[in-house]
Protein backbone atom coordinates (compact mmCIF):
# COMPACT_ATOMS: atom_id res chain seq x y z
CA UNK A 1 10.63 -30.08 10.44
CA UNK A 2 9.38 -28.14 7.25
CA UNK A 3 9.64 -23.98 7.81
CA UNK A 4 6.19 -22.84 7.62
CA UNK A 5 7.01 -19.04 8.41
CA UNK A 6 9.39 -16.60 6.68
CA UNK A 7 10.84 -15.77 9.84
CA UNK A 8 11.65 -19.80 10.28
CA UNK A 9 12.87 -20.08 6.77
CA UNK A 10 15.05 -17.01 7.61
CA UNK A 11 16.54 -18.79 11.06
CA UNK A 12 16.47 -22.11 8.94
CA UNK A 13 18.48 -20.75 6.25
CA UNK A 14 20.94 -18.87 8.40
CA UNK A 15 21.61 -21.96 10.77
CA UNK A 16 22.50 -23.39 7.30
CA UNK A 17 24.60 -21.16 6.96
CA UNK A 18 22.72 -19.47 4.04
CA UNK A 19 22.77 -15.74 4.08
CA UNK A 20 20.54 -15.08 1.17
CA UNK A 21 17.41 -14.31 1.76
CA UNK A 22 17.20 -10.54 3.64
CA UNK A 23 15.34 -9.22 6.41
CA UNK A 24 12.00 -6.89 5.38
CA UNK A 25 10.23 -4.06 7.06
CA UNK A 26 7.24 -4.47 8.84
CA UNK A 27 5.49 -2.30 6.63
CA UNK A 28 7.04 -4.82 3.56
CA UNK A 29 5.81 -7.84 5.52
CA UNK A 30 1.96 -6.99 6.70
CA UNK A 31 2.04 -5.35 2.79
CA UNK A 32 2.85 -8.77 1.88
CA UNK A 33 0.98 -10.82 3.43
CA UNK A 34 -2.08 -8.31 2.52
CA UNK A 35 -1.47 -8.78 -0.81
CA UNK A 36 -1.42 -12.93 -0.65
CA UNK A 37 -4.76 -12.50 0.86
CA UNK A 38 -6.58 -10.77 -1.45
CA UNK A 39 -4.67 -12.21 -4.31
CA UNK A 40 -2.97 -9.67 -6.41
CA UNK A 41 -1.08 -6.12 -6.28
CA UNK A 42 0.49 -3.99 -8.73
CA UNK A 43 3.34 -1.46 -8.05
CA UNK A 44 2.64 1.63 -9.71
CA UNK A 45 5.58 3.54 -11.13
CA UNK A 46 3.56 6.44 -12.17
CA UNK A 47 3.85 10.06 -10.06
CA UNK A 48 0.70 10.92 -11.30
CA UNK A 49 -1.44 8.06 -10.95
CA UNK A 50 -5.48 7.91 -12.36
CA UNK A 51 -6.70 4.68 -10.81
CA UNK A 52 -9.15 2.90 -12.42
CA UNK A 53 -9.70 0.33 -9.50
CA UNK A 54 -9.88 -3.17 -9.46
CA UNK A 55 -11.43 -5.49 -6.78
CA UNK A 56 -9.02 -7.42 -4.39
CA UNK A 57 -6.24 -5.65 -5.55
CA UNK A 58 -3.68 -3.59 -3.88
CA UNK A 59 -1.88 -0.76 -5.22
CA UNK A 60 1.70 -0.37 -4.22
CA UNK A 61 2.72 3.68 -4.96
CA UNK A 62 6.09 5.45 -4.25
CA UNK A 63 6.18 8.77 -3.50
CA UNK A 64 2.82 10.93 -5.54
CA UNK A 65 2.44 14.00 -7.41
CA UNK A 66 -1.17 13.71 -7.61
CA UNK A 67 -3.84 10.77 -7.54
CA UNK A 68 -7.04 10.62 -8.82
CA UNK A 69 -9.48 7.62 -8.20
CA UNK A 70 -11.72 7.65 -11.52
CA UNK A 71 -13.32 4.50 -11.02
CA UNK A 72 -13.72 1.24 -8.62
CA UNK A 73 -15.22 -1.60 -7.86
CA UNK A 74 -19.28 -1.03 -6.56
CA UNK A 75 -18.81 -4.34 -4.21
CA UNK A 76 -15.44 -5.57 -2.91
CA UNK A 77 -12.35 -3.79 -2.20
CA UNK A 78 -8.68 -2.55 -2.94
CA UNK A 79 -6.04 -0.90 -1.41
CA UNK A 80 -3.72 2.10 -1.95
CA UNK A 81 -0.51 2.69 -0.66
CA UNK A 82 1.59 5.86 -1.30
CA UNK A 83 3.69 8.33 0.16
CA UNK A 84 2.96 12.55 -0.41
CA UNK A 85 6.20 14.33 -0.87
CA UNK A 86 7.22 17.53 0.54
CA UNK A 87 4.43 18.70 -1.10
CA UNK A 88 1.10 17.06 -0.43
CA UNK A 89 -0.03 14.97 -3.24
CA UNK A 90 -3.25 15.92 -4.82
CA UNK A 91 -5.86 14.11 -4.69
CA UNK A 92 -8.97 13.85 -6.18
CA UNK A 93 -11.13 10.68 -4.67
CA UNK A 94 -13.83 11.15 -7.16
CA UNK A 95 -16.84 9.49 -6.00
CA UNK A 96 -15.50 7.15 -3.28
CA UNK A 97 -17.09 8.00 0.67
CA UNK A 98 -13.55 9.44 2.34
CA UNK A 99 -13.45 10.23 6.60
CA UNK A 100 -14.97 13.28 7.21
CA UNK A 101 -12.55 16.22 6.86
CA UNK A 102 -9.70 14.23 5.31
CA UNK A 103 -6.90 15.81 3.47
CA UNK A 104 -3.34 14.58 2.33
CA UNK A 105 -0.46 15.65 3.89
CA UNK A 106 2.94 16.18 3.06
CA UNK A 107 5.82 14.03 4.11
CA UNK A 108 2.91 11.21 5.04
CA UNK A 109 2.85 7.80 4.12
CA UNK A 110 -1.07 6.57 3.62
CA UNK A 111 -2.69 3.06 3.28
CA UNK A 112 -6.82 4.00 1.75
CA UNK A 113 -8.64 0.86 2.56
CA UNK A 114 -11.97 0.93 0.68
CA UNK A 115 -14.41 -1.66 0.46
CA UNK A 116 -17.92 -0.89 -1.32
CA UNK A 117 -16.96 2.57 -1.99
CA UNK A 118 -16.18 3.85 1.55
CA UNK A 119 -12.47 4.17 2.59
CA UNK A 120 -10.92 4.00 5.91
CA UNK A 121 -7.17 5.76 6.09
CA UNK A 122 -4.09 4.75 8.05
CA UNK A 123 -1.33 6.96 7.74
CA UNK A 124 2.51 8.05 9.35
CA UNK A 125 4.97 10.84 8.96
CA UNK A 126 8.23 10.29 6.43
CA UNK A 127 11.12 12.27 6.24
CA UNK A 128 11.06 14.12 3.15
CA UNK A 129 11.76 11.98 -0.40
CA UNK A 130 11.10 9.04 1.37
């Protein structure tokens, strides 16, 4: 039987004998398997990131200075995931419809899911440098 799964590749591999491939995160696997849907993602190296946004595109951040969302996509979506240091990243969202009273935190991890301009946010705490 063909492994259709990661997981079964991983238990295939290892019955093998093959210790090669490593385990992920959670996070790293639903961020993967996000990006295979919508087709493409980009990690961004930048601290201080202007986003000029692309449709069906997710953008994988480390930890922000500041972000600033200068243009997107009218119909469609894209995705951006970062993490605001021990000093809350700045953010300016420019034009995009954010949750009402919405403001970064420090030491959080966000995922901004925006589709035709409005975003929805999911975010958690991280120890600091994270």
């Amino acid at each position: 039987m063909t492994p259709v799964t990661r997981r079964e590749t991983f238990l295939a591999a290892a019955a093998q004998g093959d210790n090669s491939l490593t385990p992920i995160t959670r996070e790293e696997y639903f961020i993967n398997k996000i990006a295979e849907s919508v087709g493409s993602s980009e990690t961004v190296t930048d601290t201080d990131l202007t986003l000029d946004a692309v449709a069906n595109r997710i953008y994988r951040c480390g930890e922000l200075d500041s972000v600033t969302v200068s243009s997107f996509p009218e119909i469609g979506g894209f995705t951006l995931i970062f993490t605001s240091g021990s000093t809350a990243t700045d953010a300016d969202w420019g034009e995009l419809v954010m949750p009402e009273d919405f403001s970064v935190s420090a030491n959080t991890r966000y995922e901004v899911n925006v589709l035709d301009g409005y975003a929805v946010v999911a975010s958690w705490a991280v120890s600091s440098g994270a």
